[in-house]
PDB file of N, CA and C in Angstrom:
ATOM      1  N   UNK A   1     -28.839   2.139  -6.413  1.00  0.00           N
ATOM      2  CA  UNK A   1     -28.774   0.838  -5.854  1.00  0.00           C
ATOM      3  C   UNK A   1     -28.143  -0.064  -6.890  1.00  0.00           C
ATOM      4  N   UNK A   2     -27.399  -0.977  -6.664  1.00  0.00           N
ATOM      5  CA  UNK A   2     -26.620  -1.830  -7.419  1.00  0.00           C
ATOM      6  C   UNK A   2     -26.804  -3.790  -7.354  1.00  0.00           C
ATOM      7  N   UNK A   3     -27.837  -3.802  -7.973  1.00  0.00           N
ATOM      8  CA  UNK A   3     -27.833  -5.644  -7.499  1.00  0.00           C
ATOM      9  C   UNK A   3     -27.297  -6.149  -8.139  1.00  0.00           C
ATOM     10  N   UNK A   4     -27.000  -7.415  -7.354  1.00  0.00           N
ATOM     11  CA  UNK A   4     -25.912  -7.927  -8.136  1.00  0.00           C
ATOM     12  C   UNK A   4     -26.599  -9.844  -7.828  1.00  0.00           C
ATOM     13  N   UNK A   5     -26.571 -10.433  -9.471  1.00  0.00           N
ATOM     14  CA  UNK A   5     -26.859 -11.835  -8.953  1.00  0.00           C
ATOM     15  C   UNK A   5     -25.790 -12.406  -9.993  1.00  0.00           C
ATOM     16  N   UNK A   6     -25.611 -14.002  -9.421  1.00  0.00           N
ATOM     17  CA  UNK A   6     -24.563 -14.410  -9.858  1.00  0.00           C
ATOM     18  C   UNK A   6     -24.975 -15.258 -11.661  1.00  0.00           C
ATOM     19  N   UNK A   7     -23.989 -15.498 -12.391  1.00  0.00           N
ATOM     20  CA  UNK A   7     -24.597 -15.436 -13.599  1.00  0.00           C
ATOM     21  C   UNK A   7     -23.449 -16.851 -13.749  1.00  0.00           C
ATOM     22  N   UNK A   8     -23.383 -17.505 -15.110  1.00  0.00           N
ATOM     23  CA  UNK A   8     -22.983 -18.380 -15.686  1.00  0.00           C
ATOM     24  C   UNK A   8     -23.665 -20.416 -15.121  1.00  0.00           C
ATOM     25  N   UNK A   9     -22.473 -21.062 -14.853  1.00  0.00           N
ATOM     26  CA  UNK A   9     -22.676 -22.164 -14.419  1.00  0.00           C
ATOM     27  C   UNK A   9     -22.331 -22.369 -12.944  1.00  0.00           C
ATOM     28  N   UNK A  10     -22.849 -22.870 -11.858  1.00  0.00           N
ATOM     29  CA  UNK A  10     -21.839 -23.208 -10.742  1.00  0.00           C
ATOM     30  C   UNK A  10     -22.532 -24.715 -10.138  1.00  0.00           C
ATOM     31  N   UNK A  11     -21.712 -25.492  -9.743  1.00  0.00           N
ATOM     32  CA  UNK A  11     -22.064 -26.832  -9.157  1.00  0.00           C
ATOM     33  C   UNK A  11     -22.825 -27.366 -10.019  1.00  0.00           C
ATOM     34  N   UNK A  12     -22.623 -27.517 -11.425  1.00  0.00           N
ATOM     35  CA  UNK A  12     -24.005 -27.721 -12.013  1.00  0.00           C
ATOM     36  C   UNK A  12     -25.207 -27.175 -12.428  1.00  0.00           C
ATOM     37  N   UNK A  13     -25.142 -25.992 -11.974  1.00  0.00           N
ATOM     38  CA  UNK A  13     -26.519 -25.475 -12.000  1.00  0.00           C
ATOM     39  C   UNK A  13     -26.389 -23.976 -12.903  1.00  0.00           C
ATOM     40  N   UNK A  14     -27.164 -24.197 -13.625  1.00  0.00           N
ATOM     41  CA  UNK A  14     -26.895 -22.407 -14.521  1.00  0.00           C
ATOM     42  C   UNK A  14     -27.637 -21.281 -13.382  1.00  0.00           C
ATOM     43  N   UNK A  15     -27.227 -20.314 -13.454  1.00  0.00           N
ATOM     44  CA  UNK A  15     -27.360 -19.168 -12.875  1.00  0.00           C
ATOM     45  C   UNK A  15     -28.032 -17.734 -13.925  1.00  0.00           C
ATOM     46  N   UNK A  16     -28.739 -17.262 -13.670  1.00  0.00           N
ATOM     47  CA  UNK A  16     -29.892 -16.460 -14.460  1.00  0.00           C
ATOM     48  C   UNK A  16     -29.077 -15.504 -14.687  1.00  0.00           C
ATOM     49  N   UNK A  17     -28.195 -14.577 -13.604  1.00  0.00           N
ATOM     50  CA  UNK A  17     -27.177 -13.310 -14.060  1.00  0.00           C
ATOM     51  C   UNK A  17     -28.723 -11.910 -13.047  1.00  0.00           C
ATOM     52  N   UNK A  18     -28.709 -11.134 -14.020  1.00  0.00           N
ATOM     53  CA  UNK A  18     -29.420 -10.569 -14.216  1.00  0.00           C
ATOM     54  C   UNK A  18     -29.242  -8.990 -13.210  1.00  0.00           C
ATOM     55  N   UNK A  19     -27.805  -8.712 -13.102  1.00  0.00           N
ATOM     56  CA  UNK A  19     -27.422  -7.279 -12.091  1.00  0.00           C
ATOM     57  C   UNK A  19     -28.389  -6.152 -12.885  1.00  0.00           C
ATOM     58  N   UNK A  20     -28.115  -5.561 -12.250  1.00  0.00           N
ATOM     59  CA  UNK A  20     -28.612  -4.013 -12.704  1.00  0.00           C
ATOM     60  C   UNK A  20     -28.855  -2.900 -11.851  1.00  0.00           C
ATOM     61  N   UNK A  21     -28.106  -1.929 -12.229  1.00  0.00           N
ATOM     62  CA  UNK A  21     -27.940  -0.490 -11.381  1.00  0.00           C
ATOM     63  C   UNK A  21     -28.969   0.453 -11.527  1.00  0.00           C
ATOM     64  N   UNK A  22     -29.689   0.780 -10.324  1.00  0.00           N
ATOM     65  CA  UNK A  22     -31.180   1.295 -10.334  1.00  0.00           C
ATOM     66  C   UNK A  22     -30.695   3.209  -9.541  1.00  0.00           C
ATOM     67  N   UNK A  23     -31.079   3.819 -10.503  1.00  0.00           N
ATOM     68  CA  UNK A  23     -30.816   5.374  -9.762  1.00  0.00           C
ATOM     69  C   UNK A  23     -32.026   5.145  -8.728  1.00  0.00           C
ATOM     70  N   UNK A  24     -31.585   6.810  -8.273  1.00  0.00           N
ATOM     71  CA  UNK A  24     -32.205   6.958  -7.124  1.00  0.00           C
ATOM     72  C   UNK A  24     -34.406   7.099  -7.308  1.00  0.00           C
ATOM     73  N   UNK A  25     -34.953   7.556  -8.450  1.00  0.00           N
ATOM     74  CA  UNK A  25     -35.895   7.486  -8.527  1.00  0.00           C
ATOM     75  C   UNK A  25     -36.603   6.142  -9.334  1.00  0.00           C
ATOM     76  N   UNK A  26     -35.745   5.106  -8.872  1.00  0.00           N
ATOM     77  CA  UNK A  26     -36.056   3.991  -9.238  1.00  0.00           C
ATOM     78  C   UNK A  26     -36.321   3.394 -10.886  1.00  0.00           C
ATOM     79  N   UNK A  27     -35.378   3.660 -11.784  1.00  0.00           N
ATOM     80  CA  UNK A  27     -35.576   3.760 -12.769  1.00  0.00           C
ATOM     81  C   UNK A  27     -33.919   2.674 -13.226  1.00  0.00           C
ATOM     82  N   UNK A  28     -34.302   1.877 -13.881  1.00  0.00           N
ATOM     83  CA  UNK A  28     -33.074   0.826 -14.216  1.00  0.00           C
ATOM     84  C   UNK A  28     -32.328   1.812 -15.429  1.00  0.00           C
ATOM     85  N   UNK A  29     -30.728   1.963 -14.430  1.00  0.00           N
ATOM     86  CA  UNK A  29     -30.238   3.123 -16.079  1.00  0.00           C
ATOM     87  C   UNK A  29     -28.861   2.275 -16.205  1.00  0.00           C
ATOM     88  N   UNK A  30     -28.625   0.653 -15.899  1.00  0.00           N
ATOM     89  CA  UNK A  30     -27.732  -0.264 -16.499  1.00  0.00           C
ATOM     90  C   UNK A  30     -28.200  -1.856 -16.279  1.00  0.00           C
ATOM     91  N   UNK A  31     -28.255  -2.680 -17.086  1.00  0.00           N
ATOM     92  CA  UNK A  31     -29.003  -4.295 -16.508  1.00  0.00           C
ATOM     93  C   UNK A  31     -28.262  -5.250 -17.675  1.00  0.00           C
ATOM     94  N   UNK A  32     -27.682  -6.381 -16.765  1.00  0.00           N
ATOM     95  CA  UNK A  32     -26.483  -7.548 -17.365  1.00  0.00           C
ATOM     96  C   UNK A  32     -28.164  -7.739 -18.810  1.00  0.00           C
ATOM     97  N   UNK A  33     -27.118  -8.120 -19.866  1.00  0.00           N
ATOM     98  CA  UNK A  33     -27.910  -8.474 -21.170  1.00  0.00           C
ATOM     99  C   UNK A  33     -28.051  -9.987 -21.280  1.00  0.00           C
ATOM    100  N   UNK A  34     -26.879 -10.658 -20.360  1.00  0.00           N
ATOM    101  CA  UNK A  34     -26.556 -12.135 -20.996  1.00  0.00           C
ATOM    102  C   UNK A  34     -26.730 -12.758 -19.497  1.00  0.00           C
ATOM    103  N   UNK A  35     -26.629 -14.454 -19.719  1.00  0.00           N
ATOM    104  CA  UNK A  35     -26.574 -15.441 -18.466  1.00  0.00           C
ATOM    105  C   UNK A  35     -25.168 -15.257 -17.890  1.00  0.00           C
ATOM    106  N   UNK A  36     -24.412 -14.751 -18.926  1.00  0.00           N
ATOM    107  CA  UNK A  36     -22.849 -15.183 -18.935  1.00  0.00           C
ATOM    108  C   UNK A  36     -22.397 -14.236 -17.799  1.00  0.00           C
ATOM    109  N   UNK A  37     -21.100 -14.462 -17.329  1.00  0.00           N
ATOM    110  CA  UNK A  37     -20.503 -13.193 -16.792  1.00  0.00           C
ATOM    111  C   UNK A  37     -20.262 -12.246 -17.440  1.00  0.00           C
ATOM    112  N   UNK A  38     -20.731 -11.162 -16.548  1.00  0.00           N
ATOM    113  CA  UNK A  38     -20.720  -9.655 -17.371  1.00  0.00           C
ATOM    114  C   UNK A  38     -20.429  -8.740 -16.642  1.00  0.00           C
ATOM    115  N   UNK A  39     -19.862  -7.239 -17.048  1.00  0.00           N
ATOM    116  CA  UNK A  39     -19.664  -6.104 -16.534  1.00  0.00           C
ATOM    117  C   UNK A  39     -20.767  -5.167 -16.851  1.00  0.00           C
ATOM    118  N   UNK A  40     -21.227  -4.719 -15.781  1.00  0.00           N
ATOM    119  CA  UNK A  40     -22.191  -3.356 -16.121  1.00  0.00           C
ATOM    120  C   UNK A  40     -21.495  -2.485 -15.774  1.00  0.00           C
ATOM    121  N   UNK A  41     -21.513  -1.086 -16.125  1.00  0.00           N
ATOM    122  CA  UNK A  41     -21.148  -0.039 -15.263  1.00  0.00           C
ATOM    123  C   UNK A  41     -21.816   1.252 -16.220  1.00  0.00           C
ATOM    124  N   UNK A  42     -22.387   2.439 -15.414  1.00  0.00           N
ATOM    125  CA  UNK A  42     -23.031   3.380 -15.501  1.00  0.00           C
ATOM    126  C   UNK A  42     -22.017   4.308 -15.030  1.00  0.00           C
ATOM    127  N   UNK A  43     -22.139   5.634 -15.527  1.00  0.00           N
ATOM    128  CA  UNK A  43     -22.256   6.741 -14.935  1.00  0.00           C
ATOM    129  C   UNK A  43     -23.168   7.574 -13.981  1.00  0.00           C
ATOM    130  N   UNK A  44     -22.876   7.454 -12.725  1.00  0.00           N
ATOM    131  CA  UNK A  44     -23.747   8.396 -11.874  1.00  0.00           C
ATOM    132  C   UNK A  44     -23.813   9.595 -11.803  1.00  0.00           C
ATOM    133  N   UNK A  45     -24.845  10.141 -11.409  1.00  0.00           N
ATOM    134  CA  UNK A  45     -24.899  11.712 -11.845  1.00  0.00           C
ATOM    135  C   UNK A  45     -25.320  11.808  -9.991  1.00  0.00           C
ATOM    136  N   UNK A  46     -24.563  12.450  -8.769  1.00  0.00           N
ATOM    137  CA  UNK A  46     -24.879  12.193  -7.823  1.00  0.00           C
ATOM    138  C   UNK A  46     -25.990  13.551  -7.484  1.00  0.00           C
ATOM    139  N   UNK A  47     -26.130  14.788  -8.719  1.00  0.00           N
ATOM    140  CA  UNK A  47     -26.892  15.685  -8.304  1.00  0.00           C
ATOM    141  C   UNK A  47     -28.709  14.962  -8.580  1.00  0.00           C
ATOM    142  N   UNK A  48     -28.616  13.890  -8.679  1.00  0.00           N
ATOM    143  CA  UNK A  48     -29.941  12.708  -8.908  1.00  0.00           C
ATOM    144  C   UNK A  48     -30.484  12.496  -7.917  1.00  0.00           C
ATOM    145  N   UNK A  49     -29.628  12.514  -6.695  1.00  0.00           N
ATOM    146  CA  UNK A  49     -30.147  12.647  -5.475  1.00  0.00           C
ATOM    147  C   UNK A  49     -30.856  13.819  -4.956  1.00  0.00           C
ATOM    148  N   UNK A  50     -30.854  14.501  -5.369  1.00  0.00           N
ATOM    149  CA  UNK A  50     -31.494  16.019  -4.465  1.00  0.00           C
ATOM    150  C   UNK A  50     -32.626  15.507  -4.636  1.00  0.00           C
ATOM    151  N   UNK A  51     -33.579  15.345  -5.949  1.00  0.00           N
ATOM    152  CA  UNK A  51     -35.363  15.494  -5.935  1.00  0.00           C
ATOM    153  C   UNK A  51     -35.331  13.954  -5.045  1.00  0.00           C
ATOM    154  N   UNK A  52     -34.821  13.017  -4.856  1.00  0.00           N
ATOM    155  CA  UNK A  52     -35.129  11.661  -4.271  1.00  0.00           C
ATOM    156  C   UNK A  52     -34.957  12.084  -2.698  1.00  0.00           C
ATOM    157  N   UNK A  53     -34.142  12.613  -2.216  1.00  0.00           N
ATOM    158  CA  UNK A  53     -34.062  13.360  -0.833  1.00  0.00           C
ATOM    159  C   UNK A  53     -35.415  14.434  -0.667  1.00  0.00           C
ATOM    160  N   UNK A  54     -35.557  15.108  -1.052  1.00  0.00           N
ATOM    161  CA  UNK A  54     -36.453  16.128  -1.122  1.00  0.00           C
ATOM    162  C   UNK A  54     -38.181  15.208  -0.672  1.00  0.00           C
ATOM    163  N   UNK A  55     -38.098  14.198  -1.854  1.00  0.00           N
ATOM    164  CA  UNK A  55     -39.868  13.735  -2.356  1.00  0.00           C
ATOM    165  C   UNK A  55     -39.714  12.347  -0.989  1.00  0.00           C
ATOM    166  N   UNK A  56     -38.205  12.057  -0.541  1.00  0.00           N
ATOM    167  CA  UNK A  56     -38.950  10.487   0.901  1.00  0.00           C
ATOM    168  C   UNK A  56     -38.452  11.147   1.764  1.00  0.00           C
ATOM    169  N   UNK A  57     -37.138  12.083   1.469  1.00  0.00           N
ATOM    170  CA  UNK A  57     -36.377  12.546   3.281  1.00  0.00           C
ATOM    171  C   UNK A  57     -36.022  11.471   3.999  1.00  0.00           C
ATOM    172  N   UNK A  58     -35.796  10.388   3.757  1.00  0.00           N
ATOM    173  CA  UNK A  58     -35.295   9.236   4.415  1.00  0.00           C
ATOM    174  C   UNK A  58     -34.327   9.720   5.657  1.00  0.00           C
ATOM    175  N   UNK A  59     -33.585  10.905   5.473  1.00  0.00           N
ATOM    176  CA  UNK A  59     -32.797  11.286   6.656  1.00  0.00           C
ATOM    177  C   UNK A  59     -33.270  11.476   7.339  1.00  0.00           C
ATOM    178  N   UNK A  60     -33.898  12.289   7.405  1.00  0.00           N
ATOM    179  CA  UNK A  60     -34.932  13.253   8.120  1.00  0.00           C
ATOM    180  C   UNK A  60     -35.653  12.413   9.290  1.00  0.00           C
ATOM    181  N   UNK A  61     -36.082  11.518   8.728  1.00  0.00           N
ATOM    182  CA  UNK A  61     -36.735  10.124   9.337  1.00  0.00           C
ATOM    183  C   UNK A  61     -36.420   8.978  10.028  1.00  0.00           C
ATOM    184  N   UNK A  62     -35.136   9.065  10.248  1.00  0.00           N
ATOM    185  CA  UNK A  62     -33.935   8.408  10.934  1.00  0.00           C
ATOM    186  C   UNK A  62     -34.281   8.592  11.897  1.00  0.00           C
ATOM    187  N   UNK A  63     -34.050   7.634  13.454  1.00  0.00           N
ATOM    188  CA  UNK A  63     -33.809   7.951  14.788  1.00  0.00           C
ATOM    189  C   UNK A  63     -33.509   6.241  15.323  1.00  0.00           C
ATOM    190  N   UNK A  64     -31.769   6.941  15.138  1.00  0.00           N
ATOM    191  CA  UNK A  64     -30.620   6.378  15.623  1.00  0.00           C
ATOM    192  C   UNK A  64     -30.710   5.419  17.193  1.00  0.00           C
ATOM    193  N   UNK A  65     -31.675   6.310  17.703  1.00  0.00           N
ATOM    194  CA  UNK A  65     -31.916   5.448  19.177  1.00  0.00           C
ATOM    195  C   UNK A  65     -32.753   4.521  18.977  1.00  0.00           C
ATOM    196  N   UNK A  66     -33.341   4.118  18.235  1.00  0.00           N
ATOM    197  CA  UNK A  66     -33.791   3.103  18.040  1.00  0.00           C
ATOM    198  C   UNK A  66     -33.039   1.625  17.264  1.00  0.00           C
ATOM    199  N   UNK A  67     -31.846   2.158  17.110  1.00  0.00           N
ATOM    200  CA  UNK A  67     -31.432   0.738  16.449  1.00  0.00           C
ATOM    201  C   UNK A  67     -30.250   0.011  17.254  1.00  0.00           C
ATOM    202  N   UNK A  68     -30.304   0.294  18.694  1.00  0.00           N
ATOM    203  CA  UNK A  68     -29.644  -0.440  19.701  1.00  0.00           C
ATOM    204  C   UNK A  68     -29.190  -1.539  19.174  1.00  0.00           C
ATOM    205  N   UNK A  69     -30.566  -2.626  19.334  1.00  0.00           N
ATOM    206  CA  UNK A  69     -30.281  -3.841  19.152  1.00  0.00           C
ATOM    207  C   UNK A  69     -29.246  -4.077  18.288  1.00  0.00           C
ATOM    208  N   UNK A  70     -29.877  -3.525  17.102  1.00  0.00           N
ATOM    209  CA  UNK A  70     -29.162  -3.966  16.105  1.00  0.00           C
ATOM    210  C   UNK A  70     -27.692  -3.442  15.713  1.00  0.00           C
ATOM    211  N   UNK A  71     -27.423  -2.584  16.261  1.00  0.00           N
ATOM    212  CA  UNK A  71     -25.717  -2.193  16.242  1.00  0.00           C
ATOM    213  C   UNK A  71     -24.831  -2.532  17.215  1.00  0.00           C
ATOM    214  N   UNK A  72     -25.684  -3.612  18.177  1.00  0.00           N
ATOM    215  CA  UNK A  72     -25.027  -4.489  19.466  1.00  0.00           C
ATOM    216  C   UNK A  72     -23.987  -5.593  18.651  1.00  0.00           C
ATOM    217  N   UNK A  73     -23.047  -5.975  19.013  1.00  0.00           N
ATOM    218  CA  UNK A  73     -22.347  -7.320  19.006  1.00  0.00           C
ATOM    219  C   UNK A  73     -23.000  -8.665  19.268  1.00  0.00           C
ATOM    220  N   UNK A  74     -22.839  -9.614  18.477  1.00  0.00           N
ATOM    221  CA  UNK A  74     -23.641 -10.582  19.084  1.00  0.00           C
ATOM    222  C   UNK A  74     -23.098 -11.207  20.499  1.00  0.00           C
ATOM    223  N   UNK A  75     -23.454 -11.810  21.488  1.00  0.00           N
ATOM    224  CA  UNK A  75     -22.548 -12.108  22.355  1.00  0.00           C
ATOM    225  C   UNK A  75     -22.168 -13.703  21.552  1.00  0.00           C
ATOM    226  N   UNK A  76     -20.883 -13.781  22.553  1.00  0.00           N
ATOM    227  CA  UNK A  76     -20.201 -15.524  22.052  1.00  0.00           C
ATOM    228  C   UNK A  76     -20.839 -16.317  23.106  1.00  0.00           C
ATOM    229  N   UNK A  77     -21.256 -17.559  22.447  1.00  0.00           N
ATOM    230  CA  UNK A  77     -21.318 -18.576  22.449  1.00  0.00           C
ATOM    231  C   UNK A  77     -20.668 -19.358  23.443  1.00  0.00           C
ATOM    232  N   UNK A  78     -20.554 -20.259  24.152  1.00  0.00           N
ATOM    233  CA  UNK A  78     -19.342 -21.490  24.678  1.00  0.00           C
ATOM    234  C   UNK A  78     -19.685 -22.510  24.290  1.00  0.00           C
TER     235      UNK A  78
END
């Protein structure tokens, strides 16, 4: 997972920063150091996923017919 918040000054107002790239067993393995603008970047190791698939199965647990609503279009307006 990759968050991302915005960092330096804007409209006046300082901004905290504070990204950071979280592997899959929830463990922070990159996080901004400064307020300032910054680059993080990690190396992923994507075989990290197998024990995180394995221990929630999040796939597995999926059912697609249930998310009608939400993959509808909104209708327009007049």
């Amino acid at each position: 997972m990759v968050g991302i918040a915005k960092a330096g000054v804007e409209d006046g107002m300082e901004l905290i920063g504070g990204s950071c790239i979280v592997n899959p067993m929830g463990q922070v393995v990159a996080k901004a150091a400064t307020t300032g603008d910054e680059l993080i970047a990690v190396r992923i190791d994507l075989d990290q996923m197998v024990p995180a698939r394995k221990r929630w199965d999040f796939l597995g647990r999926r059912h697609p017919e249930h998310y009608g609503l939400l993959t509808q279009p909104t209708p327009r307006r007049s």
